[in-house]
PDB file of N, CA and C in Angstrom:
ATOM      1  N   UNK A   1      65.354 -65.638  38.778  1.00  0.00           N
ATOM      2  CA  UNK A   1      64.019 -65.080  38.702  1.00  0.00           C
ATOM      3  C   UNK A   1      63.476 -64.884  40.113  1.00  0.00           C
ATOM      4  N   UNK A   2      63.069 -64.128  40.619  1.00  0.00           N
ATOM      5  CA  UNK A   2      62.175 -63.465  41.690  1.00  0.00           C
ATOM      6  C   UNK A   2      60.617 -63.925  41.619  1.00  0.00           C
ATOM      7  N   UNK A   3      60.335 -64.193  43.033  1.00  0.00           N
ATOM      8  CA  UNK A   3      58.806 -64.229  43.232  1.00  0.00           C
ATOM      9  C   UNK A   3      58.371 -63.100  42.912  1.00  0.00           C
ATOM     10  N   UNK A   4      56.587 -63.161  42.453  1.00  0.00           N
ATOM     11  CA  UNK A   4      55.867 -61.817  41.721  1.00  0.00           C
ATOM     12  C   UNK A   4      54.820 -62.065  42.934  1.00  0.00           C
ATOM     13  N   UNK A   5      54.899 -62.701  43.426  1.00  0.00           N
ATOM     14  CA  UNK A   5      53.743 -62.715  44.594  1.00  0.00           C
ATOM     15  C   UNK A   5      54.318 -63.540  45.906  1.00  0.00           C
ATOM     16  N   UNK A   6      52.830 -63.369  47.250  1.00  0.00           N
ATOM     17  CA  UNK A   6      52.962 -64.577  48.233  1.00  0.00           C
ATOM     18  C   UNK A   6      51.658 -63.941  48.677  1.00  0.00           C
ATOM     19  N   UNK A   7      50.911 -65.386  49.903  1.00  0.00           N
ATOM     20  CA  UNK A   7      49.616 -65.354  50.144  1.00  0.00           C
ATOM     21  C   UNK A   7      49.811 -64.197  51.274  1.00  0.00           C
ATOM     22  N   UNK A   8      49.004 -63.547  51.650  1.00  0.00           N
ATOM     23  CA  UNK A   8      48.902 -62.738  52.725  1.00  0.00           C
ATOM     24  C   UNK A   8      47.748 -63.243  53.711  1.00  0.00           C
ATOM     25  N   UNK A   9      48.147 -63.864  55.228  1.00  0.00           N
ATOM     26  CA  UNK A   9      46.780 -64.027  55.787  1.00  0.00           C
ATOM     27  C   UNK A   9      45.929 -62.694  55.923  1.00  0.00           C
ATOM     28  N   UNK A  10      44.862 -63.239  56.046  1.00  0.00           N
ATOM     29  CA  UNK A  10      43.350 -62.019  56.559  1.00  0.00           C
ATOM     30  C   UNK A  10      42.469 -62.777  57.684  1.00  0.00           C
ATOM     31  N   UNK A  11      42.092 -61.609  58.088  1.00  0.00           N
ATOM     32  CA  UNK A  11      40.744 -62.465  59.206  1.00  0.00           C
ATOM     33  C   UNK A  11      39.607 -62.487  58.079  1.00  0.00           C
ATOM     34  N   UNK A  12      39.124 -61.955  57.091  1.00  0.00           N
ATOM     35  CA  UNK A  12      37.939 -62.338  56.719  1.00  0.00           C
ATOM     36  C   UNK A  12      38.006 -63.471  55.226  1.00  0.00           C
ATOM     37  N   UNK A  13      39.230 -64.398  55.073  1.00  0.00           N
ATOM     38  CA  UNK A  13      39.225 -65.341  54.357  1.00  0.00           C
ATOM     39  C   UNK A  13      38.563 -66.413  54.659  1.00  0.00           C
ATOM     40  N   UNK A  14      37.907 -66.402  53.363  1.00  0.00           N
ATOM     41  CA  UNK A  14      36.303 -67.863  53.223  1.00  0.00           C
ATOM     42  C   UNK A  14      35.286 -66.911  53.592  1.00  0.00           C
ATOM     43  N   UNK A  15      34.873 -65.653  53.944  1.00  0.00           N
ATOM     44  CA  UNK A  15      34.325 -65.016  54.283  1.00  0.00           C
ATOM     45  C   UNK A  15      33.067 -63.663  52.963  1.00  0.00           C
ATOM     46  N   UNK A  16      31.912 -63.544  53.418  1.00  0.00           N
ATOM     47  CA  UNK A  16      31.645 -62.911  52.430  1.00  0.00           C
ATOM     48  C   UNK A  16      31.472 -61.563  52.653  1.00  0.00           C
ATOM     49  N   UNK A  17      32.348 -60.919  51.378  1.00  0.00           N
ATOM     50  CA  UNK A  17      32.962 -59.671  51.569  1.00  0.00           C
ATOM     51  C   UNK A  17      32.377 -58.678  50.856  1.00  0.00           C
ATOM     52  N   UNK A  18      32.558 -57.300  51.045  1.00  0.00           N
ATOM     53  CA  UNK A  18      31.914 -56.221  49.764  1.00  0.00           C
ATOM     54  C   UNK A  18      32.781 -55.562  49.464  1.00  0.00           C
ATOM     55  N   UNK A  19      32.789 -55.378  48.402  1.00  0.00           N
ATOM     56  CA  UNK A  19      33.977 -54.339  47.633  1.00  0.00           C
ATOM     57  C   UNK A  19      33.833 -53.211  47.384  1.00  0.00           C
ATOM     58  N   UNK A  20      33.993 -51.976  48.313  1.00  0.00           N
ATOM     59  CA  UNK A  20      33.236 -50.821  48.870  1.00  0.00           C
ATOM     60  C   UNK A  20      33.551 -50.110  47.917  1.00  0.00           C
ATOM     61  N   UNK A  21      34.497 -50.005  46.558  1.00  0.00           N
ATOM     62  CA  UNK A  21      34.618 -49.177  45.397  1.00  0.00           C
ATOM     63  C   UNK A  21      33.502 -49.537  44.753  1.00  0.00           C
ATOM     64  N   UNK A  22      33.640 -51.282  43.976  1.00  0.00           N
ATOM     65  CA  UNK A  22      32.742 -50.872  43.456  1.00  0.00           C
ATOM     66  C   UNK A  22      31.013 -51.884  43.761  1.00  0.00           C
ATOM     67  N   UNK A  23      30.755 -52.119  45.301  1.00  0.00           N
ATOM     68  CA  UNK A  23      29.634 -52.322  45.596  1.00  0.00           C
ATOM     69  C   UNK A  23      29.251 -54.477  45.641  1.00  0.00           C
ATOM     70  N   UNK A  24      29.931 -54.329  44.936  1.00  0.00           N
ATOM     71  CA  UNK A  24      30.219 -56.206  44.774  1.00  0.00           C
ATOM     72  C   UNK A  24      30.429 -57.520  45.366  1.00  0.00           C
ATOM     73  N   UNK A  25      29.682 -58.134  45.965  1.00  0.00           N
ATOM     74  CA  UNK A  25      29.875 -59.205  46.734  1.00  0.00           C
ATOM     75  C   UNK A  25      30.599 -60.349  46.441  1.00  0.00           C
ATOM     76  N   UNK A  26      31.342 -60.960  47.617  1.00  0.00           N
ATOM     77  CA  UNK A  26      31.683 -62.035  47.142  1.00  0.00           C
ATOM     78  C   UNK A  26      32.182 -62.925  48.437  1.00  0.00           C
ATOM     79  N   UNK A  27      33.474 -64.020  48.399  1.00  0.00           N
ATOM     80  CA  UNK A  27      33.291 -64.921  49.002  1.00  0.00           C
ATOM     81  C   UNK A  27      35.086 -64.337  48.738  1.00  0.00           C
ATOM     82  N   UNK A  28      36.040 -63.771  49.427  1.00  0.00           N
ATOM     83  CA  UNK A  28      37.110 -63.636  49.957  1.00  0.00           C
ATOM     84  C   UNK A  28      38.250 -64.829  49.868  1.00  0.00           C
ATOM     85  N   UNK A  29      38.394 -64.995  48.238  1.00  0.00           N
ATOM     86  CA  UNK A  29      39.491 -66.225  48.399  1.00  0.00           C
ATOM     87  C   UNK A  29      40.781 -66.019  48.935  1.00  0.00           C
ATOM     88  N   UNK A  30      41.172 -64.825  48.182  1.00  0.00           N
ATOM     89  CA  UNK A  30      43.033 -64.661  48.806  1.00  0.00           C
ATOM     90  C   UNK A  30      43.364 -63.368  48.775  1.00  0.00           C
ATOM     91  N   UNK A  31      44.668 -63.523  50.128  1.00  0.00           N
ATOM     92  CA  UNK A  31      44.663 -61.609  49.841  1.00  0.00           C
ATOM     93  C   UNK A  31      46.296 -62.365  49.534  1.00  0.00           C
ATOM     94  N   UNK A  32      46.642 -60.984  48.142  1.00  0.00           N
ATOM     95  CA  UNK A  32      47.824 -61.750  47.442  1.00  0.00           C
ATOM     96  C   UNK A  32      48.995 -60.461  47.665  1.00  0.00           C
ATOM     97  N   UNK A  33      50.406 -60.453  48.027  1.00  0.00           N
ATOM     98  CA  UNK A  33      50.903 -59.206  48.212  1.00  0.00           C
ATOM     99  C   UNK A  33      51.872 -59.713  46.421  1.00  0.00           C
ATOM    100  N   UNK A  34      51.305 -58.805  45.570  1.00  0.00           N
ATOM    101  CA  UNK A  34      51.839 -59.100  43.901  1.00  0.00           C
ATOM    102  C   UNK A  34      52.726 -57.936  43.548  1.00  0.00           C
ATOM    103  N   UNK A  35      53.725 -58.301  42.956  1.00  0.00           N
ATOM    104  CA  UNK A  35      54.467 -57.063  42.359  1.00  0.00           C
ATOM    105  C   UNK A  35      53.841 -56.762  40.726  1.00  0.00           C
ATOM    106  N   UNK A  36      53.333 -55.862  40.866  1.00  0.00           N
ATOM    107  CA  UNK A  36      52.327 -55.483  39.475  1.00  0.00           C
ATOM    108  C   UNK A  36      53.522 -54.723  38.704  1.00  0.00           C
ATOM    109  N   UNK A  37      54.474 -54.695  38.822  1.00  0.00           N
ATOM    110  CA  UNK A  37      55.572 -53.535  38.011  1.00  0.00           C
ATOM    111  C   UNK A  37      55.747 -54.592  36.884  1.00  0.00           C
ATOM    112  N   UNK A  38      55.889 -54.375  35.415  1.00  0.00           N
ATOM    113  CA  UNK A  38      56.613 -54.511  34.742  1.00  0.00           C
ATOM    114  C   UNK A  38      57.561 -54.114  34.097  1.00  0.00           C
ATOM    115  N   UNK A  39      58.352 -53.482  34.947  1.00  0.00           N
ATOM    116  CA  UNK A  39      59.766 -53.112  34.626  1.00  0.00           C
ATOM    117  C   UNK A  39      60.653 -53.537  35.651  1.00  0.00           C
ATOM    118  N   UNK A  40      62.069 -53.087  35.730  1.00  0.00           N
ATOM    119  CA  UNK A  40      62.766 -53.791  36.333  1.00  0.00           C
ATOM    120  C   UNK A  40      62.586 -53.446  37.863  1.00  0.00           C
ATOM    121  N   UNK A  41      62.066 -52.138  38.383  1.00  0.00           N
ATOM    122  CA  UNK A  41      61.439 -51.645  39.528  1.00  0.00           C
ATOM    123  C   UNK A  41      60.553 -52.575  40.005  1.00  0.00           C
ATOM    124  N   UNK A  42      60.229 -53.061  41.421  1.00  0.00           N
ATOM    125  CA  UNK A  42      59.376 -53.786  41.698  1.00  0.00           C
ATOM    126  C   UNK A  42      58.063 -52.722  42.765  1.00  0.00           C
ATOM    127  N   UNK A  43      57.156 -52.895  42.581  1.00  0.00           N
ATOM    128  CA  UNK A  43      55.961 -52.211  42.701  1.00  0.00           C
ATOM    129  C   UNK A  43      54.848 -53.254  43.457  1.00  0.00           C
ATOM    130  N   UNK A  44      55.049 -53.538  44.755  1.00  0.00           N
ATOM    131  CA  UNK A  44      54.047 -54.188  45.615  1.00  0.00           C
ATOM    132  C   UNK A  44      52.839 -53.793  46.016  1.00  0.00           C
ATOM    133  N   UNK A  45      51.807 -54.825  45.645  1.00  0.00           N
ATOM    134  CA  UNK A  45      50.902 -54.248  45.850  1.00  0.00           C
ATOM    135  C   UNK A  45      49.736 -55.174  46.751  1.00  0.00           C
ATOM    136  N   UNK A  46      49.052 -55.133  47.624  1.00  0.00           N
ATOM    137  CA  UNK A  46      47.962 -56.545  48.521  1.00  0.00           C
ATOM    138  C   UNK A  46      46.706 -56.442  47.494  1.00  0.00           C
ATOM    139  N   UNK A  47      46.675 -57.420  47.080  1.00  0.00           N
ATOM    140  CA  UNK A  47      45.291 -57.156  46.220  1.00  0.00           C
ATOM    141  C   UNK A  47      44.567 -58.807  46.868  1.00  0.00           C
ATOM    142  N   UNK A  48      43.012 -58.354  46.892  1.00  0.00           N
ATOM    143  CA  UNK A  48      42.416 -59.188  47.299  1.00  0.00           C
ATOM    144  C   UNK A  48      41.407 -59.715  46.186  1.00  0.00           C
ATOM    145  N   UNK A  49      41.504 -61.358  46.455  1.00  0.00           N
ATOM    146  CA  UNK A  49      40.968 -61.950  45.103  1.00  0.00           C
ATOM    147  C   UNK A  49      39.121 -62.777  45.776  1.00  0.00           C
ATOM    148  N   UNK A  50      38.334 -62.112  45.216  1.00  0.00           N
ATOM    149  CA  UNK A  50      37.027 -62.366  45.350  1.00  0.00           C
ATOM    150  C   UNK A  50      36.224 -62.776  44.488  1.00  0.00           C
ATOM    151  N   UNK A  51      35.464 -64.345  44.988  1.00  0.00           N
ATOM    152  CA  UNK A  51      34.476 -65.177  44.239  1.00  0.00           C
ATOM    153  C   UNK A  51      33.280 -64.358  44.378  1.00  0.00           C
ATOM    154  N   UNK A  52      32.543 -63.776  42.995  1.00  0.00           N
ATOM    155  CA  UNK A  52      31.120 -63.929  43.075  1.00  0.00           C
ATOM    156  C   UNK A  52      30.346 -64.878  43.020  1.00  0.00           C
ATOM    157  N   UNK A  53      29.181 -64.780  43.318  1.00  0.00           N
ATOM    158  CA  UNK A  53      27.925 -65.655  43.052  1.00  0.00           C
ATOM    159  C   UNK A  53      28.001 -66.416  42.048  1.00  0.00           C
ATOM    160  N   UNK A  54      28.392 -65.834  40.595  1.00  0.00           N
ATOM    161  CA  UNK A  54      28.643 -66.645  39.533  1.00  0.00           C
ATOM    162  C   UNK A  54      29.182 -67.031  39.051  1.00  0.00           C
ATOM    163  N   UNK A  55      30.842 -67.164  39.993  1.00  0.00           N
ATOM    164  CA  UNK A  55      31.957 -67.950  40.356  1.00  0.00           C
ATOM    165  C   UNK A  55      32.673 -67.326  39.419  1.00  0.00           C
ATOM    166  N   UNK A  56      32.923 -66.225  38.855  1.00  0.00           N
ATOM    167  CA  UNK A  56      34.217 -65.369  38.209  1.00  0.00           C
ATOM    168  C   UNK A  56      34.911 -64.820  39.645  1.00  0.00           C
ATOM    169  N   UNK A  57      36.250 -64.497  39.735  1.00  0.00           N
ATOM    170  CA  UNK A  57      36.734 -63.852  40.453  1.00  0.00           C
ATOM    171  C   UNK A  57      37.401 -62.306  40.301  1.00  0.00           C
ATOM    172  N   UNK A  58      37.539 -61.433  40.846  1.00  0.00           N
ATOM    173  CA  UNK A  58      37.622 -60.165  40.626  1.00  0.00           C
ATOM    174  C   UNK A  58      38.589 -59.984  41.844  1.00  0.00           C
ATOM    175  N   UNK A  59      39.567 -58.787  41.453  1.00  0.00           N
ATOM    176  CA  UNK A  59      40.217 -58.378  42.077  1.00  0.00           C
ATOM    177  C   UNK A  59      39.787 -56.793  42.688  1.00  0.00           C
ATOM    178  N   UNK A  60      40.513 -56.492  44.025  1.00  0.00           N
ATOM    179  CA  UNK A  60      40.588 -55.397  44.520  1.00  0.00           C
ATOM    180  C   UNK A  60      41.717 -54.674  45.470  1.00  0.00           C
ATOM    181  N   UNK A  61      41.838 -53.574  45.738  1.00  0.00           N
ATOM    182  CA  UNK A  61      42.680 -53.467  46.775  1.00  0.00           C
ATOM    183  C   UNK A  61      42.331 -53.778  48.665  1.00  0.00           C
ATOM    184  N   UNK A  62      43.053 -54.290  49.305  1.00  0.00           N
ATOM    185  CA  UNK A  62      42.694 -54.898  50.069  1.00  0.00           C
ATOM    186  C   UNK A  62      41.852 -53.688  50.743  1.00  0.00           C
ATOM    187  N   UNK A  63      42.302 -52.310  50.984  1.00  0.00           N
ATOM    188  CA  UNK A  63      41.753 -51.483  51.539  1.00  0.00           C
ATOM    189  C   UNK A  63      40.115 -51.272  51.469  1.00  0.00           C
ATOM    190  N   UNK A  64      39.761 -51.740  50.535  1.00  0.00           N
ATOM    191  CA  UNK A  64      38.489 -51.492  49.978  1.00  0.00           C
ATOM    192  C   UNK A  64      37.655 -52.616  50.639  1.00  0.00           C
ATOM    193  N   UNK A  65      37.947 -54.122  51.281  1.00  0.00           N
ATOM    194  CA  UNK A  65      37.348 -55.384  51.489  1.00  0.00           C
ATOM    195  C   UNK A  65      36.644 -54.562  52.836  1.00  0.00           C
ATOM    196  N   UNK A  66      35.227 -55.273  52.831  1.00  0.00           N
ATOM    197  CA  UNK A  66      34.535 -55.139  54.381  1.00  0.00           C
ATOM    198  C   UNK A  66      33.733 -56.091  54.059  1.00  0.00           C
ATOM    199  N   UNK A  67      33.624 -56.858  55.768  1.00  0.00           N
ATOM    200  CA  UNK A  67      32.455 -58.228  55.504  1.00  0.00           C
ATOM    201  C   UNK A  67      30.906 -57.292  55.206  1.00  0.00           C
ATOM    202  N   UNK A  68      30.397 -58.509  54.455  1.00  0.00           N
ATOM    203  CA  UNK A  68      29.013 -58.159  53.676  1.00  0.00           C
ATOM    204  C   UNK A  68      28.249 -58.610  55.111  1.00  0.00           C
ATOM    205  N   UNK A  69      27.372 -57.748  54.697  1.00  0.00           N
ATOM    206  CA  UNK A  69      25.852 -57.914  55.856  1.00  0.00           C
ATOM    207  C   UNK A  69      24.763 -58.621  55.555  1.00  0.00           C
TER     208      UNK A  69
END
């Protein structure tokens, strides 16, 4: 069996971030490099995992993260 993920460092981890798609703040837990394929093709992808305020976490693509003001 193959890893489906590993952590990716960032400079803005622990940091509070906005999620410029869709407008959303949060607190920058992990940027994750995940193979989202479910087939036998593997399909990498950095997705960044962000705490809101009301402690659900939400995902995004890392491209999208900028620190909040």
């Amino acid at each position: 069996m193959t890893e489906r993920y590993e952590y990716v460092p960032h400079r803005l981890l622990r940091r509070r971030v906005r999620d410029v798609a869709s407008g959303a703040e949060g607190m920058l837990m992990a940027v994750i490099n995940e193979n989202v394929s479910d087939s036998d093709h593997p399909h990498w992808m950095e997705l960044a995992y962000i705490r809101a305020t009301s402690g659900r976490e939400f995902t995004t693509a890392v491209a999208n993260v900028e620190p909040a003001e």
